[in-house]
Protein backbone atom coordinates (compact mmCIF):
# COMPACT_ATOMS: atom_id res chain seq x y z
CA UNK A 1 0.00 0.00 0.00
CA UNK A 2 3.04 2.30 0.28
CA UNK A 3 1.76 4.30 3.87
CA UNK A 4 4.15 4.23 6.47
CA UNK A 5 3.83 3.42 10.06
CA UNK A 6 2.67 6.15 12.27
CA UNK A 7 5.48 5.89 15.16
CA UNK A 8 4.16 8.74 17.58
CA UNK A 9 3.04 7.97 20.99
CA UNK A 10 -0.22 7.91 20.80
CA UNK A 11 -0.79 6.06 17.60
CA UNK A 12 -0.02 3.42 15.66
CA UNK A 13 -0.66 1.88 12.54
CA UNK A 14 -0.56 -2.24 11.47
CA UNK A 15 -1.08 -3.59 8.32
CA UNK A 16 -5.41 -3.46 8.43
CA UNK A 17 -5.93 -1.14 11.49
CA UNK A 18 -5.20 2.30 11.96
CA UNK A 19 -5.51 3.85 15.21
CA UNK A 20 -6.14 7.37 16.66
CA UNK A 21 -7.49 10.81 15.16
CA UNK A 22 -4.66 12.06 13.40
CA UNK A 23 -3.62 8.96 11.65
CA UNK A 24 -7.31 7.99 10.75
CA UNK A 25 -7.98 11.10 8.96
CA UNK A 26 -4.32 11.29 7.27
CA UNK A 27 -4.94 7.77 5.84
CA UNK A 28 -8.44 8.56 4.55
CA UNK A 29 -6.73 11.69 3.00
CA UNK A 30 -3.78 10.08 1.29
CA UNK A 31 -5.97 7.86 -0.29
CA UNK A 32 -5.51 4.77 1.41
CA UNK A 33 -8.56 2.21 1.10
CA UNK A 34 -10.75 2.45 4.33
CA UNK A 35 -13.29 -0.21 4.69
CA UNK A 36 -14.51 0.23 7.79
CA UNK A 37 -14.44 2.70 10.61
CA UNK A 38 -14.88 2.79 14.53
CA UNK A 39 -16.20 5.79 15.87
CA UNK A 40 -17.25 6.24 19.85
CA UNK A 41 -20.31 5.99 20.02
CA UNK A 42 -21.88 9.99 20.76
CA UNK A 43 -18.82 11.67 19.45
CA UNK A 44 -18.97 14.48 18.10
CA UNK A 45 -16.12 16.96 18.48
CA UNK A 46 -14.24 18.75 15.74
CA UNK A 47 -11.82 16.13 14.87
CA UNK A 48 -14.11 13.69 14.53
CA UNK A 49 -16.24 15.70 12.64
CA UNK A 50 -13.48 15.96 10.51
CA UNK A 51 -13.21 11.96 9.93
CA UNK A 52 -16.81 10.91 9.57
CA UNK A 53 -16.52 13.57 6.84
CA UNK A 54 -14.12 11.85 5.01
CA UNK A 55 -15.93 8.51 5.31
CA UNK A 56 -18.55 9.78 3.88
CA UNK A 57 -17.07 11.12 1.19
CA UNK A 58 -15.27 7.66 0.45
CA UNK A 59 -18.70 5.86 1.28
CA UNK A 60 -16.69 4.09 4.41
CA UNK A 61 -19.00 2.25 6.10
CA UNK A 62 -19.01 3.65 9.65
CA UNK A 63 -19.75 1.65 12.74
CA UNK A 64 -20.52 3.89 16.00
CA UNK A 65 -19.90 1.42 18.97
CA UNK A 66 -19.39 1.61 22.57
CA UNK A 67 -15.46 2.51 24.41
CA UNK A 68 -15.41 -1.83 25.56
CA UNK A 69 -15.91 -2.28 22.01
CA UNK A 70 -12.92 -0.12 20.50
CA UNK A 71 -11.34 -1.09 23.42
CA UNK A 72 -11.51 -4.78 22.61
CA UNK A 73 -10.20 -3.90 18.95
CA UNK A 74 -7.25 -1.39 19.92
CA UNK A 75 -3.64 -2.82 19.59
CA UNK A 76 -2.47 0.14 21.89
CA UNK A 77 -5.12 1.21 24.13
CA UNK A 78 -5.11 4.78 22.63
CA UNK A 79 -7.39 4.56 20.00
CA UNK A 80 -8.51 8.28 20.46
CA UNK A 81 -12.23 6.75 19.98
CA UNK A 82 -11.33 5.84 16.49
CA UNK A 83 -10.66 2.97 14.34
CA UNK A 84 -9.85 2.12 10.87
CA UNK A 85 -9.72 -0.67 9.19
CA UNK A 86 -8.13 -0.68 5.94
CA UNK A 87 -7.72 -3.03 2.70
CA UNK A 88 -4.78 -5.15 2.32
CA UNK A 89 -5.17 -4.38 -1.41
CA UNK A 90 -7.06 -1.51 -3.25
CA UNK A 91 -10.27 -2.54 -4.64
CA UNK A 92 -10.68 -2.17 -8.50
CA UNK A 93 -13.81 -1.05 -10.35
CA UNK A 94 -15.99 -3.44 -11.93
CA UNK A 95 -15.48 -1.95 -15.20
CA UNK A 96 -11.82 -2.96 -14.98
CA UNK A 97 -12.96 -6.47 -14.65
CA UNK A 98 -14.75 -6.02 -17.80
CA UNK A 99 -11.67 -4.70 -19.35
CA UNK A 100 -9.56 -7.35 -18.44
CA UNK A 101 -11.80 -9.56 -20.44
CA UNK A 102 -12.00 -7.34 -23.22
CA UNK A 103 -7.91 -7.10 -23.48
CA UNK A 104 -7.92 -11.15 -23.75
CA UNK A 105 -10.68 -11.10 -26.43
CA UNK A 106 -12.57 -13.47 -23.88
CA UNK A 107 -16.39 -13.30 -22.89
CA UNK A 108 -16.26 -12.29 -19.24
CA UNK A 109 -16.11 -14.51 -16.55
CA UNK A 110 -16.70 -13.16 -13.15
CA UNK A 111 -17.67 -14.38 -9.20
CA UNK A 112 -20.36 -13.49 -7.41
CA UNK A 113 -19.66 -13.73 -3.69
CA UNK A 114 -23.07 -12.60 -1.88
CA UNK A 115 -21.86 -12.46 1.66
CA UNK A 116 -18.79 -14.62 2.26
CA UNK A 117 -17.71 -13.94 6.06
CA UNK A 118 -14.84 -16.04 6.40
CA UNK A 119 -11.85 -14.44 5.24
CA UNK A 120 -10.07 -17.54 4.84
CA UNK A 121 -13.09 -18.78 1.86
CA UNK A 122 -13.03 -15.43 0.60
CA UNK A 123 -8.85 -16.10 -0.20
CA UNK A 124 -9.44 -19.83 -1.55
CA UNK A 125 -12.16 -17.99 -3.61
CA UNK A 126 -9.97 -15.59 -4.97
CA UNK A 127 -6.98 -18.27 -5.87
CA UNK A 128 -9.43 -20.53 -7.87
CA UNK A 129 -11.13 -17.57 -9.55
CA UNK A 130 -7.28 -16.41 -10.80
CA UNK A 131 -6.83 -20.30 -11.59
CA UNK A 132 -9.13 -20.67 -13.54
CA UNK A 133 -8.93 -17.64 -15.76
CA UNK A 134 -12.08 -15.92 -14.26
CA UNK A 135 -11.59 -11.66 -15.18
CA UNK A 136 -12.86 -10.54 -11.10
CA UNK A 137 -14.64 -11.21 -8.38
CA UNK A 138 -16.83 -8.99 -7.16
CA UNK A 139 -18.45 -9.05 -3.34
CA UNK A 140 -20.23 -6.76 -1.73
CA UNK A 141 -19.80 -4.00 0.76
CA UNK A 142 -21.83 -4.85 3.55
CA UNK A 143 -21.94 -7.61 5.74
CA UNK A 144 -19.17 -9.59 4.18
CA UNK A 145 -15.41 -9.47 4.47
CA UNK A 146 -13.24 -7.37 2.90
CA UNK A 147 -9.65 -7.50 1.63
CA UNK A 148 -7.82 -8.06 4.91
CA UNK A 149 -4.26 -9.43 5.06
CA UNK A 150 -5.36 -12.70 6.27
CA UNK A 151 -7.52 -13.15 2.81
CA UNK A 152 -4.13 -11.45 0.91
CA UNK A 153 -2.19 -14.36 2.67
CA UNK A 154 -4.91 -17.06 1.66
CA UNK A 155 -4.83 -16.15 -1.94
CA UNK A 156 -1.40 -17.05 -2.02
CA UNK A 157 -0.42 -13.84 -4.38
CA UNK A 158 -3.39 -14.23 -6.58
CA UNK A 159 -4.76 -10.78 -5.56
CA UNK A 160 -1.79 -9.38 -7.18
CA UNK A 161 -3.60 -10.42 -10.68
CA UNK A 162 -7.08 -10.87 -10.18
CA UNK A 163 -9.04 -7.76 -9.69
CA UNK A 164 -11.75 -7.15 -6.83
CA UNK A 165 -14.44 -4.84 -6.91
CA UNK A 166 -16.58 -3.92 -3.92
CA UNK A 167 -19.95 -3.02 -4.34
CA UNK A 168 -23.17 -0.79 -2.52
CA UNK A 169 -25.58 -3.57 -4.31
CA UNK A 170 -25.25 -6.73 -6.45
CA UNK A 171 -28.32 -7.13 -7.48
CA UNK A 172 -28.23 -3.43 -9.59
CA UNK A 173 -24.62 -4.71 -10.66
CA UNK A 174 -26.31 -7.93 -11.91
CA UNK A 175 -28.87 -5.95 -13.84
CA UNK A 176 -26.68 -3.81 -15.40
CA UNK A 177 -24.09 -6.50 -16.62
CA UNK A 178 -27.20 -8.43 -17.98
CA UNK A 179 -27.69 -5.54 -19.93
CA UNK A 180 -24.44 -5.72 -21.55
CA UNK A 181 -24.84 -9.50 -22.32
CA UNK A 182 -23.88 -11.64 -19.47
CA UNK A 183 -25.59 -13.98 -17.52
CA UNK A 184 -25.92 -15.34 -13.66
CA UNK A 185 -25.72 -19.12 -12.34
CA UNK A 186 -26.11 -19.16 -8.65
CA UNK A 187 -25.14 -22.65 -6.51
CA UNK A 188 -28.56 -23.95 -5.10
CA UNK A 189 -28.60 -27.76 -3.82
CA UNK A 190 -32.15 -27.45 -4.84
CA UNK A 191 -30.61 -26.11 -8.75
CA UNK A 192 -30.58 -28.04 -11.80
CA UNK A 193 -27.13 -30.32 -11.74
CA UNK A 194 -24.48 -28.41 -13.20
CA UNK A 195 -23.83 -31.35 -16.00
CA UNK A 196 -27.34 -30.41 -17.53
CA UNK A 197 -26.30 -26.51 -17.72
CA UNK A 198 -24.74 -24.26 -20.58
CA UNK A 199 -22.26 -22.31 -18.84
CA UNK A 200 -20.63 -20.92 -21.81
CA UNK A 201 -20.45 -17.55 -22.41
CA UNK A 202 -20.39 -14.15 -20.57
CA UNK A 203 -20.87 -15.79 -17.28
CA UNK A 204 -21.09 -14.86 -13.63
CA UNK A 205 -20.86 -17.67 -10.93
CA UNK A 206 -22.68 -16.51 -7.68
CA UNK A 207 -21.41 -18.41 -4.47
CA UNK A 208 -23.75 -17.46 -1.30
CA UNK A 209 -22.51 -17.12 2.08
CA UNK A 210 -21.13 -20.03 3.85
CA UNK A 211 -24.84 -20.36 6.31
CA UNK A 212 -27.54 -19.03 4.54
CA UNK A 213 -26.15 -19.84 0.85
CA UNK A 214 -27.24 -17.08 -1.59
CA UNK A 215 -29.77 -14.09 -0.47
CA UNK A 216 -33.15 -14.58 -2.35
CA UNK A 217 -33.04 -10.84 -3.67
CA UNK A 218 -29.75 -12.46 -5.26
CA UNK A 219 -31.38 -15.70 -6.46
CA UNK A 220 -33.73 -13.81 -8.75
CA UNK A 221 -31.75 -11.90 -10.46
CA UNK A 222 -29.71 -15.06 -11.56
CA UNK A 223 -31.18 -16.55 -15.10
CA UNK A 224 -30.42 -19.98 -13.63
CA UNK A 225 -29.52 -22.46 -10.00
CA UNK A 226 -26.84 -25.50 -10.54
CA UNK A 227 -26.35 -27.96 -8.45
CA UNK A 228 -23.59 -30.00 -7.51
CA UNK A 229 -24.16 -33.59 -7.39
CA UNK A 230 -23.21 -35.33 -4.23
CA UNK A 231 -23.54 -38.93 -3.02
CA UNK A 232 -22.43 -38.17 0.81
CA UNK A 233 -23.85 -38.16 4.16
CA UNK A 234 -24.06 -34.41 4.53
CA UNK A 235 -25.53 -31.74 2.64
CA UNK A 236 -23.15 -28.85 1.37
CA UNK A 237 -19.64 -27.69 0.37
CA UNK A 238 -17.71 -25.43 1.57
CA UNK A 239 -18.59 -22.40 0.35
CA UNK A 240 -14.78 -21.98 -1.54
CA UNK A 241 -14.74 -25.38 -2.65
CA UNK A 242 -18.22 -25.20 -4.09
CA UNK A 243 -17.10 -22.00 -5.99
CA UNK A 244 -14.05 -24.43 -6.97
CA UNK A 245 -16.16 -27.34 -8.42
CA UNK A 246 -18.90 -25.01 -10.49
CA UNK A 247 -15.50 -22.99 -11.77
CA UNK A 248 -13.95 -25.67 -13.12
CA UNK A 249 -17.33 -26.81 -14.97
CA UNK A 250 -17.59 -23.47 -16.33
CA UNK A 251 -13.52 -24.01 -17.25
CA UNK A 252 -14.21 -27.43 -18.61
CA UNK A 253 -17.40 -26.24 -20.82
CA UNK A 254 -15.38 -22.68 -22.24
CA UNK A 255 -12.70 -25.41 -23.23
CA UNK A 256 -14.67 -27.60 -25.13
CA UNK A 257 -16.86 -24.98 -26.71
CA UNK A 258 -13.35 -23.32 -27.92
């Protein structure tokens, strides 16, 4: 990210969290990518003022919690009642997914991820989306992670080529890449099996979060549900290997269509 450590007393900077007021509102300044912030809950003083500002301007989702709570988060105890938490990587638009297709003269092929928590799925995601020559991912702002270090170290270097986008809503994303010609499979046990699917094409795969699978706001807007066939005693997939399975059908249909 190229921002140094804030060495002063009474802050201090690690690779994802940024603590007190002046180093919060110098990072949001510089430029650096801000995914979340802490703010004490009630406060209001200039300064502060100053950095919910700023969030706002960067659409930061902001979190006003109570002093145990930033408490419980600080790595130095002198947070200055703020927080940041920043991406391990900068976030790219979804038009540069799109381009990245465009430059390999190949119909896009993008993930989906409505919701994934764990950070450690959202990295294996990531790696087998870069694997298996998908243009993006795409995930959404709220109530899913974001690009922490511990997804950068899961991906095992495959953020460094495979361009995420964070969203406000999928569903309007959805509608508007349908209007440019692509197309949404979603992974529903209750889906049609994969096998019986076209998945050629401008395709997005949408992988649902690792409880609830995918939202049903989500599930309509997809044109179609596939299913993984499984002869088991439990239920599901992993949410990452799931994603890994349906990508390599997509792979494995793009192949023999070309």
């Amino acid at each position: 990210m190229g921002y140094e450590e804030n060495k002063t007393e009474d802050t201090r900077m690690t690779e994802s969290r940024i603590e007190g007021r002046n180093a919060v509102l110098e990072a949001f300044r510089s430029g650096r990518t801000i995914d979340k912030l802490y703010v004490l809950d009630h406060c209001q003083d200039g300064p502060v003022r100053s950095i919910l500002r700023e969030a706002k301007k960067h659409d930061t989702i902001i979190n006003y919690v109570r002093k145990e709570r930033l408490d419980q988060l600080s790595e130095t105890g002198k947070h200055q009642g703020v927080i940041a938490v920043s991406a391990a990587y900068d976030y790219a638009e979804v038009s540069d997914i799109l381009e990245a297709a465009a430059v390999k003269g190949e119909p896009p092929f993008v993930f989906i991820l409505d919701g994934i928590e764990d950070p450690h799925n959202l990295g294996a995601i990531i790696r087998t989306a870069n694997l298996a020559g998908a243009h993006g991912v795409i995930i959404p702002k709220r109530r899913a992670v974001g690009l922490t270090p511990t997804v950068a170290k899961t991906s095992a270097g495959a953020l460094n080529f495979t361009p995420v986008a964070k969203v406000t809503n999928l569903t309007a994303v959805m509608k508007e890449l349908k209007e440019q010609g692509m197309w949404f499979v979603c992974a529903d046990m209750d889906g049609t099996s994969m096998y019986d699917l076209n998945l050629t094409g401008p395709i997005g795969l949408v992988i649902g979060n690792e409880g609830e699978g995918v939202s049903q706001l989500v599930k309509k807007t997809c044109d179609m549900t596939a299913s993984i066939p499984m002869k088991g005693n439990i239920d599901s997939l992993n949410a990452s290997v799931a994603a890994g399975v349906l990508a390599y059908e997509i792979v494995r249909q793009r192949m023999k269509k070309g």
